[in-house]
Protein backbone atom coordinates (compact mmCIF):
# COMPACT_ATOMS: atom_id res chain seq x y z
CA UNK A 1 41.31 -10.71 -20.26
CA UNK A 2 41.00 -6.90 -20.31
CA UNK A 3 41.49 -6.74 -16.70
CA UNK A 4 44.56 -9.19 -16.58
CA UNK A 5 46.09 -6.57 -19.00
CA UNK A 6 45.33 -3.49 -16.94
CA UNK A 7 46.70 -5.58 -14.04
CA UNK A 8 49.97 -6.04 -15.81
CA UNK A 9 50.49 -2.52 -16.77
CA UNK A 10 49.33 -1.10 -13.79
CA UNK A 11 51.32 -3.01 -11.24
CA UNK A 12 53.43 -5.39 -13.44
CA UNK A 13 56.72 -3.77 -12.24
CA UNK A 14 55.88 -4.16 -8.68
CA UNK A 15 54.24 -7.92 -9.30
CA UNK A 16 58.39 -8.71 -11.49
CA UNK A 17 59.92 -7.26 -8.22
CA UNK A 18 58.11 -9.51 -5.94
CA UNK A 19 58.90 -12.43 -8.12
CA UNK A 20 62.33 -11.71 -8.48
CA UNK A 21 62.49 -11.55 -4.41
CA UNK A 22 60.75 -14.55 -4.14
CA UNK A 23 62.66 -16.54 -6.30
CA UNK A 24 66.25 -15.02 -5.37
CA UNK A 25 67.32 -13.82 -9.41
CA UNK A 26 65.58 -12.18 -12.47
CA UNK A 27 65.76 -14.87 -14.30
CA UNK A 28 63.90 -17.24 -11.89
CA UNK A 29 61.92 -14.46 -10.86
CA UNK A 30 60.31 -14.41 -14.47
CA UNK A 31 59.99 -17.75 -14.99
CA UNK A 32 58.12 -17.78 -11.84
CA UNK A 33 56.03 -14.63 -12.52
CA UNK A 34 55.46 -16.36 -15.94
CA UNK A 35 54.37 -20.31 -14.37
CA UNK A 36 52.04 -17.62 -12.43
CA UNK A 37 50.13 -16.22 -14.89
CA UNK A 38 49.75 -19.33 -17.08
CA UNK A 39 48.51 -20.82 -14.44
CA UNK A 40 46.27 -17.81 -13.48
CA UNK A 41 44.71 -18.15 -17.25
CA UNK A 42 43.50 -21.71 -16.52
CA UNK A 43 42.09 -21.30 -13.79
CA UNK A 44 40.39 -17.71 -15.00
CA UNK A 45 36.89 -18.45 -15.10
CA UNK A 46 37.30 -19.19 -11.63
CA UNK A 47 38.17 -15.55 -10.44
CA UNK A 48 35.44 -13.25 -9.82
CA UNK A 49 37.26 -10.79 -7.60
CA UNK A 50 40.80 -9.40 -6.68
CA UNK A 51 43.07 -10.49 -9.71
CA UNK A 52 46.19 -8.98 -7.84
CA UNK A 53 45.53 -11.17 -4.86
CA UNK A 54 44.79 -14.42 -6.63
CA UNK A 55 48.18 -13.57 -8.54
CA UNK A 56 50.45 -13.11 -5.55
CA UNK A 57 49.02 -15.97 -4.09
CA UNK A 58 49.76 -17.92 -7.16
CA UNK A 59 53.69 -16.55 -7.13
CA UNK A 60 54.08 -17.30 -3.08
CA UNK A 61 52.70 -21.07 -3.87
CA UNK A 62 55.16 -21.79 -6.87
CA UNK A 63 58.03 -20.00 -5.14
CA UNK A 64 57.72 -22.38 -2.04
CA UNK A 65 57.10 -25.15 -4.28
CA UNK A 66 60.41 -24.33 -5.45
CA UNK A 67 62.31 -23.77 -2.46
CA UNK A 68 60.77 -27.46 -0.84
CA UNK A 69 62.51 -28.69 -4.45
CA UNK A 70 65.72 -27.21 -4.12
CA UNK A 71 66.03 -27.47 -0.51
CA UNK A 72 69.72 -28.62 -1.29
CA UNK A 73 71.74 -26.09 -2.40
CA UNK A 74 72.28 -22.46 -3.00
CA UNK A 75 72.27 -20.57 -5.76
CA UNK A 76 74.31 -17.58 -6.74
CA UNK A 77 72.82 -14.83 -7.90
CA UNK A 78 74.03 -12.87 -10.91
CA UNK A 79 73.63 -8.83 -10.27
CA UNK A 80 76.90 -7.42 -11.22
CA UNK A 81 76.77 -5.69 -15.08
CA UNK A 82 79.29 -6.21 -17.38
CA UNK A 83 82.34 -3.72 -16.78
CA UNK A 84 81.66 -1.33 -19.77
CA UNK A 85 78.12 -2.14 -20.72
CA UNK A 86 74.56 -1.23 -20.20
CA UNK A 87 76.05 2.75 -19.45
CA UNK A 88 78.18 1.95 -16.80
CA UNK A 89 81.84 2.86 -17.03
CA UNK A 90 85.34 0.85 -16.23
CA UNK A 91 86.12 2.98 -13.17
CA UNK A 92 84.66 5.76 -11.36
CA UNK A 93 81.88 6.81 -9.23
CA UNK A 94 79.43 5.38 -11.16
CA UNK A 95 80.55 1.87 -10.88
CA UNK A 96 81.40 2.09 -7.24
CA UNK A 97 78.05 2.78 -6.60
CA UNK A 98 76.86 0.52 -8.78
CA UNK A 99 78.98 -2.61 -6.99
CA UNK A 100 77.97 -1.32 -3.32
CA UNK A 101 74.65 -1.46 -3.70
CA UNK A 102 74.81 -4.81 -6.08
CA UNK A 103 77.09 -5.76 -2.53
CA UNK A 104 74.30 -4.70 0.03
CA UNK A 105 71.59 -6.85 -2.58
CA UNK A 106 73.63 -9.64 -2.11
CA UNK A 107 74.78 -9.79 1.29
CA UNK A 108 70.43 -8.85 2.12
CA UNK A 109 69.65 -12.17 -0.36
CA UNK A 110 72.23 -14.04 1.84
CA UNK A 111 71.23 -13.46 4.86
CA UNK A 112 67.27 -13.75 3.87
CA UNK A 113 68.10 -17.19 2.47
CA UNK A 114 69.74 -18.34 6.01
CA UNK A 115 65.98 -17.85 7.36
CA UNK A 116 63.15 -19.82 8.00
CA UNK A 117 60.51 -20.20 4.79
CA UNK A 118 57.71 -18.23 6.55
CA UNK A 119 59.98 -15.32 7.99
CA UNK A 120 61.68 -15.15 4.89
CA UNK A 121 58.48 -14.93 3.19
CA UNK A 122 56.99 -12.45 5.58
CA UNK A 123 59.84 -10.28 5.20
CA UNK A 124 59.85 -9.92 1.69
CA UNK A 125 56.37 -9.21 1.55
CA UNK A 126 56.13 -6.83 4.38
CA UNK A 127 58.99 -5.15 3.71
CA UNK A 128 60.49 -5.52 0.19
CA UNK A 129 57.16 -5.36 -1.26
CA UNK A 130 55.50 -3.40 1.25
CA UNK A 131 52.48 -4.99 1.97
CA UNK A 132 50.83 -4.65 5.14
CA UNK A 133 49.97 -7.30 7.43
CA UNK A 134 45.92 -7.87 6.45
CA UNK A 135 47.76 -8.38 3.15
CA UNK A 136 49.90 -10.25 3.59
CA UNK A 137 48.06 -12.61 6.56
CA UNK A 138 45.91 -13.26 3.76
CA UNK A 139 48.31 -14.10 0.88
CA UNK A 140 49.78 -16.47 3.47
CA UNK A 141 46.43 -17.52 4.79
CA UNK A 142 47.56 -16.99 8.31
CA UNK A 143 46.71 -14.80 11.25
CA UNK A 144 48.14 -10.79 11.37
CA UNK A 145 49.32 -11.99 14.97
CA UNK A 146 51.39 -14.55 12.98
CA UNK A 147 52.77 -11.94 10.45
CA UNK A 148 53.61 -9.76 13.43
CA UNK A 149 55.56 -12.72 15.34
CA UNK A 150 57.17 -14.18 12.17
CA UNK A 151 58.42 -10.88 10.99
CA UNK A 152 59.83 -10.10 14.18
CA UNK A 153 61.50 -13.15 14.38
CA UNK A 154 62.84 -12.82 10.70
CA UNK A 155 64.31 -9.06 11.69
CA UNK A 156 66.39 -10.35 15.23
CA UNK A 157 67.69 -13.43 13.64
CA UNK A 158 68.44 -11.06 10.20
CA UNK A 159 69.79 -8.33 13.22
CA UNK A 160 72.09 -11.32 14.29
CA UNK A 161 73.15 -12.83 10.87
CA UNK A 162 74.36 -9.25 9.64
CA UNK A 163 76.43 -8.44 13.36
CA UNK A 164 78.46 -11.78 12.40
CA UNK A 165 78.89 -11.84 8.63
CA UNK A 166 82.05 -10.53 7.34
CA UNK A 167 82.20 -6.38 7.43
CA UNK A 168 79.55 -6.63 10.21
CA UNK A 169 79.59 -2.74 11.55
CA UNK A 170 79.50 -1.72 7.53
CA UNK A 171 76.71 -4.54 6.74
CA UNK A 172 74.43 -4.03 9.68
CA UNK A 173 74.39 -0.01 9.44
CA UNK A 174 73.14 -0.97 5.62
CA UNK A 175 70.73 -3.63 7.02
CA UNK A 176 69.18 -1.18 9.57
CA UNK A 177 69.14 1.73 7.59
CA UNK A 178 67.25 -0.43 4.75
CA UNK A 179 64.83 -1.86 7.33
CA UNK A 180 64.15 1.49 8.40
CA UNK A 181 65.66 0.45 12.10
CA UNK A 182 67.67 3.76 12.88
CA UNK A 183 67.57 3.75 16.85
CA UNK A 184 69.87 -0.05 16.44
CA UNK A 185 72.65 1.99 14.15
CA UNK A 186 73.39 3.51 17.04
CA UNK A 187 74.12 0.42 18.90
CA UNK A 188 76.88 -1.27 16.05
């Protein structure tokens, strides 16, 4: 039990995150973080080794539990703040900045739920969470050739999604400079 509470002080920010990308919203992303570990404490005993690992393998299997149950239907995520709460103003820089990037979030949760399960998966994981491929090959249980292929895939048909989706040029600079794509900028 010690160790399941180092884990969640040491990397429970990043292990919320990944949720929260998985599952598309805060909310569901801590419901799902939460299924995770209760889940994780039954089957405790079990673990000898790699607590992390055993966990994000827990989150991927409930969050595509979840998408094969809700196959119909999107949901809308919440991100804006309340106008005038949580220190943001009514006008002004602040909440400018504040709605573009809530904007680029949205339009990047869009487009990542127009994918296929697996390269939406891979995606996230390579390059939300920043995992590499051994990692996340074996969170998937799949090949690194596989990662490689279905994150390619994921970033040409995201590449196409953002040239055709409203504000293209503005959307696909933000995509490429967030995927860390500069030489296509140049291209829009």
């Amino acid at each position: 039990m010690a160790d399941l509470d180092e884990l969640l002080a040491e990397r429970g920010d990043q292990l919320i995150r990944a949720a929260v990308a998985l599952a598309g919203n805060r909310a569901d992303g801590e419901d799902l973080l939460q299924a995770a570990l209760e889940r994780l404490l039954r089957s405790r005993r079990r673990v000898e080794y790699d607590l992390e690992g055993y966990l994000r393998r827990i989150l991927y299997n409930l969050a595509a539990d979840g998408w094969r149950r809700r196959a119909a239907g999107e949901r809308r995520l919440r991100l804006l703040p309340r106008v005038g709460t949580a220190g943001y103003g009514t006008d002004g820089p602040e909440l400018a900045a504040v709605t573009a990037t809530v904007d680029l979030r949205d339009a990047l949760a869009r487009l990542l739920a127009q994918l296929p399960r697996r390269q939406r998966t891979v995606i996230v994981l390579r390059y939300w969470i920043q995992l590499s491929e051994a990692e996340t090959a074996a969170i998937l249980d799949i090949s690194e050739g596989a990662v490689k292929t279905h994150g390619s895939r994921g970033m040409a048909r995201l590449r196409e999604l953002a040239a055709s989706w409203p504000e293209a040029d503005l959307g696909q600079r933000r995509l490429v400079r967030t995927t860390g794509e500069d030489n296509h900028e140049q291209q829009s």
